[in-house]
N, C-alpha and C. Protein backbone atom coordinates (compact mmCIF):
# COMPACT_ATOMS: atom_id res chain seq x y z
N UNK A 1 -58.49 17.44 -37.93
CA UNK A 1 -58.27 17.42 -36.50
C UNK A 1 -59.47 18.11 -35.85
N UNK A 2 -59.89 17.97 -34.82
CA UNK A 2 -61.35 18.42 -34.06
C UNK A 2 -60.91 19.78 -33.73
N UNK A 3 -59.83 19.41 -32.76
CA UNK A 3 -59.41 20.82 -32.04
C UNK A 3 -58.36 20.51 -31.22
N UNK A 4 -57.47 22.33 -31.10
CA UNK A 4 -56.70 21.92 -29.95
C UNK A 4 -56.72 22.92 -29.04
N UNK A 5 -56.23 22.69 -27.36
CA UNK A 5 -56.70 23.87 -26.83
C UNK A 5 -55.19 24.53 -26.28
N UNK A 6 -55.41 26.18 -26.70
CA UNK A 6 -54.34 27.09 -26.78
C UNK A 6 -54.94 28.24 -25.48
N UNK A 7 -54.42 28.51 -24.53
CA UNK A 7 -55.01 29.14 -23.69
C UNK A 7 -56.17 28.93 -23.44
N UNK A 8 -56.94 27.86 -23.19
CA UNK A 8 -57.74 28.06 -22.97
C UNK A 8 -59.32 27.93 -23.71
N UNK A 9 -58.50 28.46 -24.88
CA UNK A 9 -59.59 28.24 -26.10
C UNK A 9 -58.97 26.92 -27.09
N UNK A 10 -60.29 27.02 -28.07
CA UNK A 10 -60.08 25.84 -28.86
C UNK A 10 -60.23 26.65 -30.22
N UNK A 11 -58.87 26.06 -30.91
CA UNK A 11 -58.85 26.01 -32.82
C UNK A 11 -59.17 25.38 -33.39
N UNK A 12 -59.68 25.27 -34.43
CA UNK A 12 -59.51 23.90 -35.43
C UNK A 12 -58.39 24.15 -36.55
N UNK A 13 -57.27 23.11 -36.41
CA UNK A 13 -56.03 23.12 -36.65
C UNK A 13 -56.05 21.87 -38.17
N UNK A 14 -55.46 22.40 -38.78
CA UNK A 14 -55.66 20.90 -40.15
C UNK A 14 -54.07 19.91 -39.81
N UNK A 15 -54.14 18.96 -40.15
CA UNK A 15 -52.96 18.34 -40.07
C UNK A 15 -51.80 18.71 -40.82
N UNK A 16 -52.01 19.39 -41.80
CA UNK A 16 -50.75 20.33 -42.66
C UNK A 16 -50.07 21.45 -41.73
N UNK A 17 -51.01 21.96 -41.64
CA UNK A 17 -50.48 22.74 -40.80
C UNK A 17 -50.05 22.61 -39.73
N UNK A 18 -50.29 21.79 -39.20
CA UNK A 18 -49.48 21.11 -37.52
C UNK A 18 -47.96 20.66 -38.37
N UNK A 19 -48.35 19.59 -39.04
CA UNK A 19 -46.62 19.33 -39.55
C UNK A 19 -45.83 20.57 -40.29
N UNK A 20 -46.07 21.68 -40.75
CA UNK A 20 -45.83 22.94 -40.77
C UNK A 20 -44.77 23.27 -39.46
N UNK A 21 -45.85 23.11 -38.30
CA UNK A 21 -45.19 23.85 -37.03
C UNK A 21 -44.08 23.01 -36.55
N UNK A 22 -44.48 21.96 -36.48
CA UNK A 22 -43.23 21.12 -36.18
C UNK A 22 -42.21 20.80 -36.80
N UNK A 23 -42.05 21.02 -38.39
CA UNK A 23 -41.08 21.18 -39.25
C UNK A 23 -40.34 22.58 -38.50
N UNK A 24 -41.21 23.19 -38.38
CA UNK A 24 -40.27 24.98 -38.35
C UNK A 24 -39.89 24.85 -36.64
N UNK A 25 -40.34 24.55 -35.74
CA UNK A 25 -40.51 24.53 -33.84
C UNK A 25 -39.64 23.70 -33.46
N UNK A 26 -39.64 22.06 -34.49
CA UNK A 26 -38.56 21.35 -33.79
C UNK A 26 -37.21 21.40 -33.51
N UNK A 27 -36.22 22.29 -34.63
CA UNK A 27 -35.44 22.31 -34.25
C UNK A 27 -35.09 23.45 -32.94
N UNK A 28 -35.69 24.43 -33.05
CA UNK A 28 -36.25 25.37 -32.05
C UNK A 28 -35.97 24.93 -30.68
N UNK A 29 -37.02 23.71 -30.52
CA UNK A 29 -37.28 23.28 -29.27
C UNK A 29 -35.97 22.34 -29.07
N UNK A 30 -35.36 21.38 -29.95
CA UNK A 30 -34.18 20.81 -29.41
C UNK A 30 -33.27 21.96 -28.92
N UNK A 31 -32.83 22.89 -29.50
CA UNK A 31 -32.20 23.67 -29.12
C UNK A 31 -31.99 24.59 -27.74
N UNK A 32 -33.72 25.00 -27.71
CA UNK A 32 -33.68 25.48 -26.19
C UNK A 32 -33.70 24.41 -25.27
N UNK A 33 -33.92 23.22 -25.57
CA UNK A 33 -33.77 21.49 -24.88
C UNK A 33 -32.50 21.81 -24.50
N UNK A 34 -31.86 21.66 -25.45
CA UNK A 34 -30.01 20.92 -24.91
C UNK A 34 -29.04 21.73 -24.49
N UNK A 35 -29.85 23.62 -24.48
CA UNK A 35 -28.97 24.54 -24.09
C UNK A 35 -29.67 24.27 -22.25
N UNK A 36 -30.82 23.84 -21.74
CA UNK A 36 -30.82 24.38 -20.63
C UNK A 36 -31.31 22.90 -19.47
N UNK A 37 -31.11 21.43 -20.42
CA UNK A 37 -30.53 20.40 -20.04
C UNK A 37 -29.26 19.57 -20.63
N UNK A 38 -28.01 20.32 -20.69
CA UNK A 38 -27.00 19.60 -21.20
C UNK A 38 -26.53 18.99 -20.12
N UNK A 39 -25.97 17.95 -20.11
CA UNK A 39 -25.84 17.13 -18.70
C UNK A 39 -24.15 16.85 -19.20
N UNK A 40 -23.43 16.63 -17.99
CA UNK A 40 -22.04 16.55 -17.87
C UNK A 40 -22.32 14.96 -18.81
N UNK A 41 -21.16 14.82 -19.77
CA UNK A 41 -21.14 13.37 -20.31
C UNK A 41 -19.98 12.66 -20.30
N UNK A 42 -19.85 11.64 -20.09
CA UNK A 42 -18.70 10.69 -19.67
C UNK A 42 -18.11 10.71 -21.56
N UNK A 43 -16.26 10.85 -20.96
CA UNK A 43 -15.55 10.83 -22.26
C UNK A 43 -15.42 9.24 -23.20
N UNK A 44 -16.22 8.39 -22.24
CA UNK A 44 -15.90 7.03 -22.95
C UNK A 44 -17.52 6.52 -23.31
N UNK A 45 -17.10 6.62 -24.89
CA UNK A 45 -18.68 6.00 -25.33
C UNK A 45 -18.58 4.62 -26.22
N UNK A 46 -19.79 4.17 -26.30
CA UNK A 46 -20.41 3.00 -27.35
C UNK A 46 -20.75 3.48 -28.17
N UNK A 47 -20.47 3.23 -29.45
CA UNK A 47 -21.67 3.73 -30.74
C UNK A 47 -22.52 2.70 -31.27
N UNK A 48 -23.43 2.13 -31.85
CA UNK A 48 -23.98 1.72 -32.14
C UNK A 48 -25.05 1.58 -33.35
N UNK A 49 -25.47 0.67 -34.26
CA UNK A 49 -26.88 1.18 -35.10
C UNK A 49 -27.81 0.25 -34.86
N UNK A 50 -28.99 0.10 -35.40
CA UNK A 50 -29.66 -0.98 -35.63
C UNK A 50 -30.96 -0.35 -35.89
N UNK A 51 -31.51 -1.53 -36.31
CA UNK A 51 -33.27 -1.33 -36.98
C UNK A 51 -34.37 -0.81 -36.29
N UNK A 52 -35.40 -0.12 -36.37
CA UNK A 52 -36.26 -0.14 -35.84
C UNK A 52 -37.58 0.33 -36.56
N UNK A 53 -38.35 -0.27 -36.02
CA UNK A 53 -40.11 -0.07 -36.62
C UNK A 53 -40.90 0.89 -36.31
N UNK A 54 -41.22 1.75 -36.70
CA UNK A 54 -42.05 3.11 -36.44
C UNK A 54 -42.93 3.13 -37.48
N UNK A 55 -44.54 3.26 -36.91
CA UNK A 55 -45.76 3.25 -37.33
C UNK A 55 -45.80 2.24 -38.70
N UNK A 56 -45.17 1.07 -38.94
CA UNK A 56 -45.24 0.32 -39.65
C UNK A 56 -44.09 0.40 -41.05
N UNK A 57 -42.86 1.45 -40.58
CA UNK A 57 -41.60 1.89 -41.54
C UNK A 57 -40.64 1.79 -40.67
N UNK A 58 -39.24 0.79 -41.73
CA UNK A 58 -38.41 0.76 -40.93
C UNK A 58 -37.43 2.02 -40.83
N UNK A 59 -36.75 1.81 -39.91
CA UNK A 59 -35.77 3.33 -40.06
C UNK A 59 -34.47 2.89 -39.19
N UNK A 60 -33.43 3.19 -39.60
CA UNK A 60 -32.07 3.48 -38.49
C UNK A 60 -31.89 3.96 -37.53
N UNK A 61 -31.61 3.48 -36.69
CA UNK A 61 -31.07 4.10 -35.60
C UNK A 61 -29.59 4.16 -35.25
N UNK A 62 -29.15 5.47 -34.92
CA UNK A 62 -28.11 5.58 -34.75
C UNK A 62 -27.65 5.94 -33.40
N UNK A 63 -27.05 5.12 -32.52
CA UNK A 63 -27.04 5.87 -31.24
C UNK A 63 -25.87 5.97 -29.78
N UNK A 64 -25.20 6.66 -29.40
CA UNK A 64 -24.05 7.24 -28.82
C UNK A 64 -24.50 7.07 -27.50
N UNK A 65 -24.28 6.10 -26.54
CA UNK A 65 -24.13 5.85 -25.22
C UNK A 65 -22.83 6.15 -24.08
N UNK A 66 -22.75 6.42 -23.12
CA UNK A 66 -21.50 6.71 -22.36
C UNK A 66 -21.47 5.27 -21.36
N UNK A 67 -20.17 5.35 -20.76
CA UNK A 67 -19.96 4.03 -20.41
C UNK A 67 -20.79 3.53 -18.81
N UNK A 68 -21.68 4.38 -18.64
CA UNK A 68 -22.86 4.07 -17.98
C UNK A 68 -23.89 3.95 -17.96
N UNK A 69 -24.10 3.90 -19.56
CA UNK A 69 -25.20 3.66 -19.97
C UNK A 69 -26.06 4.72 -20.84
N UNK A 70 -25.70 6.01 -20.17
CA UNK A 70 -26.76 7.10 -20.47
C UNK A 70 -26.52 7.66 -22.05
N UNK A 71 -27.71 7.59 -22.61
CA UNK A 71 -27.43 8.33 -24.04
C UNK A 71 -27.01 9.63 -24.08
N UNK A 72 -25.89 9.56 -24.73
CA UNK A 72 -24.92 10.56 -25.05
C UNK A 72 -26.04 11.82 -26.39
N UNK A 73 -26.57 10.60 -27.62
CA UNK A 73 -27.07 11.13 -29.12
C UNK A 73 -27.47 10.38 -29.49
N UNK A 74 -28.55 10.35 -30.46
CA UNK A 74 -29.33 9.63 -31.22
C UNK A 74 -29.52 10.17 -32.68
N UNK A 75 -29.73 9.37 -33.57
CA UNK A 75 -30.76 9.93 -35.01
C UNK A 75 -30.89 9.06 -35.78
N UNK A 76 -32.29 9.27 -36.45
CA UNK A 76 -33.09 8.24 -37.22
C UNK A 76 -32.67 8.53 -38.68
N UNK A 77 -32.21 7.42 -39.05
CA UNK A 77 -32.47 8.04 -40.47
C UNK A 77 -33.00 6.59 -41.49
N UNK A 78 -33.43 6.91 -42.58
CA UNK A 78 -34.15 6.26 -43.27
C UNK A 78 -33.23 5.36 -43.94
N UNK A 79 -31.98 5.74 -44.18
CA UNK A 79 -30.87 4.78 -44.90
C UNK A 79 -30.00 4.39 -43.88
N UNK A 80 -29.27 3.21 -44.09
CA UNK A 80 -28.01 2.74 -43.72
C UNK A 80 -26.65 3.21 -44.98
N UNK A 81 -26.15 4.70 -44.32
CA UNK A 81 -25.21 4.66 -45.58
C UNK A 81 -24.27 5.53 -45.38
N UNK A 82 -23.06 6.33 -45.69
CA UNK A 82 -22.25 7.22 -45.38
C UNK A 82 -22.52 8.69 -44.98
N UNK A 83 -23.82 8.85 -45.89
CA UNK A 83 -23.86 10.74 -45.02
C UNK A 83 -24.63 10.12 -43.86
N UNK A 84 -25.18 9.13 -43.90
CA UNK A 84 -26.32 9.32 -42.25
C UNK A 84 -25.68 8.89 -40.91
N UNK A 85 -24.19 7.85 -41.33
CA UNK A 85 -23.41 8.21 -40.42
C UNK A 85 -22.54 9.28 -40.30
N UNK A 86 -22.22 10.03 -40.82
CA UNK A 86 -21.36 11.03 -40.95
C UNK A 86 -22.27 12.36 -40.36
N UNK A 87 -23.84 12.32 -41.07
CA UNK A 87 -24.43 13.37 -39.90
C UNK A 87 -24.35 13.03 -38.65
N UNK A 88 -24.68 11.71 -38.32
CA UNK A 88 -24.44 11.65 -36.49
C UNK A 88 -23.16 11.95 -36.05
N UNK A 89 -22.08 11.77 -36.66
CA UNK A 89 -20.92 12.03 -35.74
C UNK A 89 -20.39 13.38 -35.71
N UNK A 90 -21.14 13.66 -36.75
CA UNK A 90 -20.98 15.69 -37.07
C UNK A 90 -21.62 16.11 -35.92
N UNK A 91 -23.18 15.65 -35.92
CA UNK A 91 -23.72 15.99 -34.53
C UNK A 91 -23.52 16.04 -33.56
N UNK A 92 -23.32 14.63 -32.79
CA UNK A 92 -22.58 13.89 -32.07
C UNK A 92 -21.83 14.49 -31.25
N UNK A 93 -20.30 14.92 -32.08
CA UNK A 93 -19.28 15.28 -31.94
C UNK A 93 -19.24 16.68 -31.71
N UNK A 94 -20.01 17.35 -32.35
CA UNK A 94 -20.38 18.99 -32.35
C UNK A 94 -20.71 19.46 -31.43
N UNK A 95 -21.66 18.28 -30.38
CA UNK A 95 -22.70 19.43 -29.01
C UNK A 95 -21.54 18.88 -28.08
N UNK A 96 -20.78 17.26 -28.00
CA UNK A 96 -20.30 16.59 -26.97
C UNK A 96 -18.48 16.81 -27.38
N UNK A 97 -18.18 17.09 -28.28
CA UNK A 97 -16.55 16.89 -28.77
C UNK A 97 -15.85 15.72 -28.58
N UNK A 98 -14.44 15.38 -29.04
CA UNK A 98 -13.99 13.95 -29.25
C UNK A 98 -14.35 13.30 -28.28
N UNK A 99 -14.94 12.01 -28.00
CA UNK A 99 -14.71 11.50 -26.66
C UNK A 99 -12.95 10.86 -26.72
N UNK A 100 -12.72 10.45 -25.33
CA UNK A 100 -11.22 10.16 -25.47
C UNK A 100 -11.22 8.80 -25.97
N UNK A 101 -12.02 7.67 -25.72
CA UNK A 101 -12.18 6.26 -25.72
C UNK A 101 -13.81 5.75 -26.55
N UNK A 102 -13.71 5.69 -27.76
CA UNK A 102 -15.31 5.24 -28.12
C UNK A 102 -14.93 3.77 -28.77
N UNK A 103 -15.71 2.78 -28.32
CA UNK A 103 -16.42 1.45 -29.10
C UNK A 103 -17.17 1.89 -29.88
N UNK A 104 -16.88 0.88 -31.30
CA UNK A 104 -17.84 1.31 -32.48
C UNK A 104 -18.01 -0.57 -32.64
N UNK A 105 -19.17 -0.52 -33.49
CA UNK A 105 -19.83 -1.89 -33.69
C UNK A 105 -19.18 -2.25 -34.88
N UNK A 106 -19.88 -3.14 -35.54
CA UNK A 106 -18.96 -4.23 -36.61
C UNK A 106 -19.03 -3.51 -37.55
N UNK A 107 -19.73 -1.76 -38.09
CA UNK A 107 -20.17 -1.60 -39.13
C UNK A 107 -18.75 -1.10 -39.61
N UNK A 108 -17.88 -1.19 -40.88
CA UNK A 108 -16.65 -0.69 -41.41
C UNK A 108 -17.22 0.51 -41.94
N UNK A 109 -18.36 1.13 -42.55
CA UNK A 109 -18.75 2.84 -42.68
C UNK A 109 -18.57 3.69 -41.54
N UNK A 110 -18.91 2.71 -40.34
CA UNK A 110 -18.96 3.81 -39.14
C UNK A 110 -16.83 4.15 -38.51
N UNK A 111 -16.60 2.26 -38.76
CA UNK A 111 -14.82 3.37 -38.57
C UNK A 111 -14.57 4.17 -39.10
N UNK A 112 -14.51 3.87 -40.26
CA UNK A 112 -13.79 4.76 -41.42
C UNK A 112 -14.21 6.25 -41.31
N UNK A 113 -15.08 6.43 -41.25
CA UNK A 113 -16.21 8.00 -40.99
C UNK A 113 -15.29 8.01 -39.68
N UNK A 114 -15.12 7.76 -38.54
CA UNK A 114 -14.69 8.17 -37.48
C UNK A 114 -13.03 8.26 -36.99
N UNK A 115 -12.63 7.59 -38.01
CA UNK A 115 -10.96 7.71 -38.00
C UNK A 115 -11.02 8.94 -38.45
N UNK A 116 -11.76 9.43 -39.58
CA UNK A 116 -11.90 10.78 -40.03
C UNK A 116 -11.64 12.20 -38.86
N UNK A 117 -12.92 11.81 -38.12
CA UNK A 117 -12.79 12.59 -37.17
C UNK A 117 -11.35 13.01 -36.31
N UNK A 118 -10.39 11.92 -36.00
CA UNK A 118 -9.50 11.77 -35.15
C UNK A 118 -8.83 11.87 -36.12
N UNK A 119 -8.16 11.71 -37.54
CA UNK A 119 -7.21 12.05 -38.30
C UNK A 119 -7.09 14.18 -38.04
N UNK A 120 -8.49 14.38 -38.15
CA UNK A 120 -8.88 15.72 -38.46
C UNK A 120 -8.80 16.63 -37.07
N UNK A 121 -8.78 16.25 -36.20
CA UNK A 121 -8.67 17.12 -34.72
C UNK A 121 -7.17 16.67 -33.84
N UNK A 122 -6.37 15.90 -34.60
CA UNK A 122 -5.01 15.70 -34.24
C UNK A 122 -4.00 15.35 -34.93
């Protein structure tokens, strides 16, 4: 990397070490993110998955809409399979709690994982 500028001045930063910081900062930064923009969210959501292409790799998308549209949650993951839905709805469910009314798509991993949820909180 050439350089980056930190106050003012300039480092020369290696690319290890940048993915270093952002391994250790990102969750960091979501965190102070969603503590000081959490936005009121509608109790009726869509869930959803599907494919997508990033820098030439495909990856999952997993993603939680409210019934106006606005994304509720998201996460990428590299498989289509039971823990990577089961982390999103852990997530999901963790910052936002049950919604009262959710649509889920054709996938039968994603009911089943989510009857879970609602067997387990009632």
């Amino acid at each position: 990397m050439n350089g980056c500028a930190f106050s003012g001045h300039l480092y020369n930063v290696g690319h290890s070490t940048l993915n270093r910081w952002v391994i250790r900062c990102a969750p960091l930064l979501e965190k102070a993110f969603r503590k000081n923009y959490n936005k009121k969210i509608n109790s009726r959501w869509r869930m959803d998955e599907t494919y997508i292409k990033i820098k030439s790799v495909w990856y999952y998308l997993y993603r939680a809409a409210d019934k106006f549209g606005d994304t509720v949650d998201f996460i990428l993951s590299e498989n289509r399979d039971k823990p990577s839905a089961k982390a999103f709805f852990v997530k999901t469910i963790g910052l936002h709690g049950l919604p009262e009314n959710v649509t889920l798509g054709k996938s039968g991993e994603n009911q089943s994982i989510f009857e879970q949820f609602y067997v387990l909180a009632g």
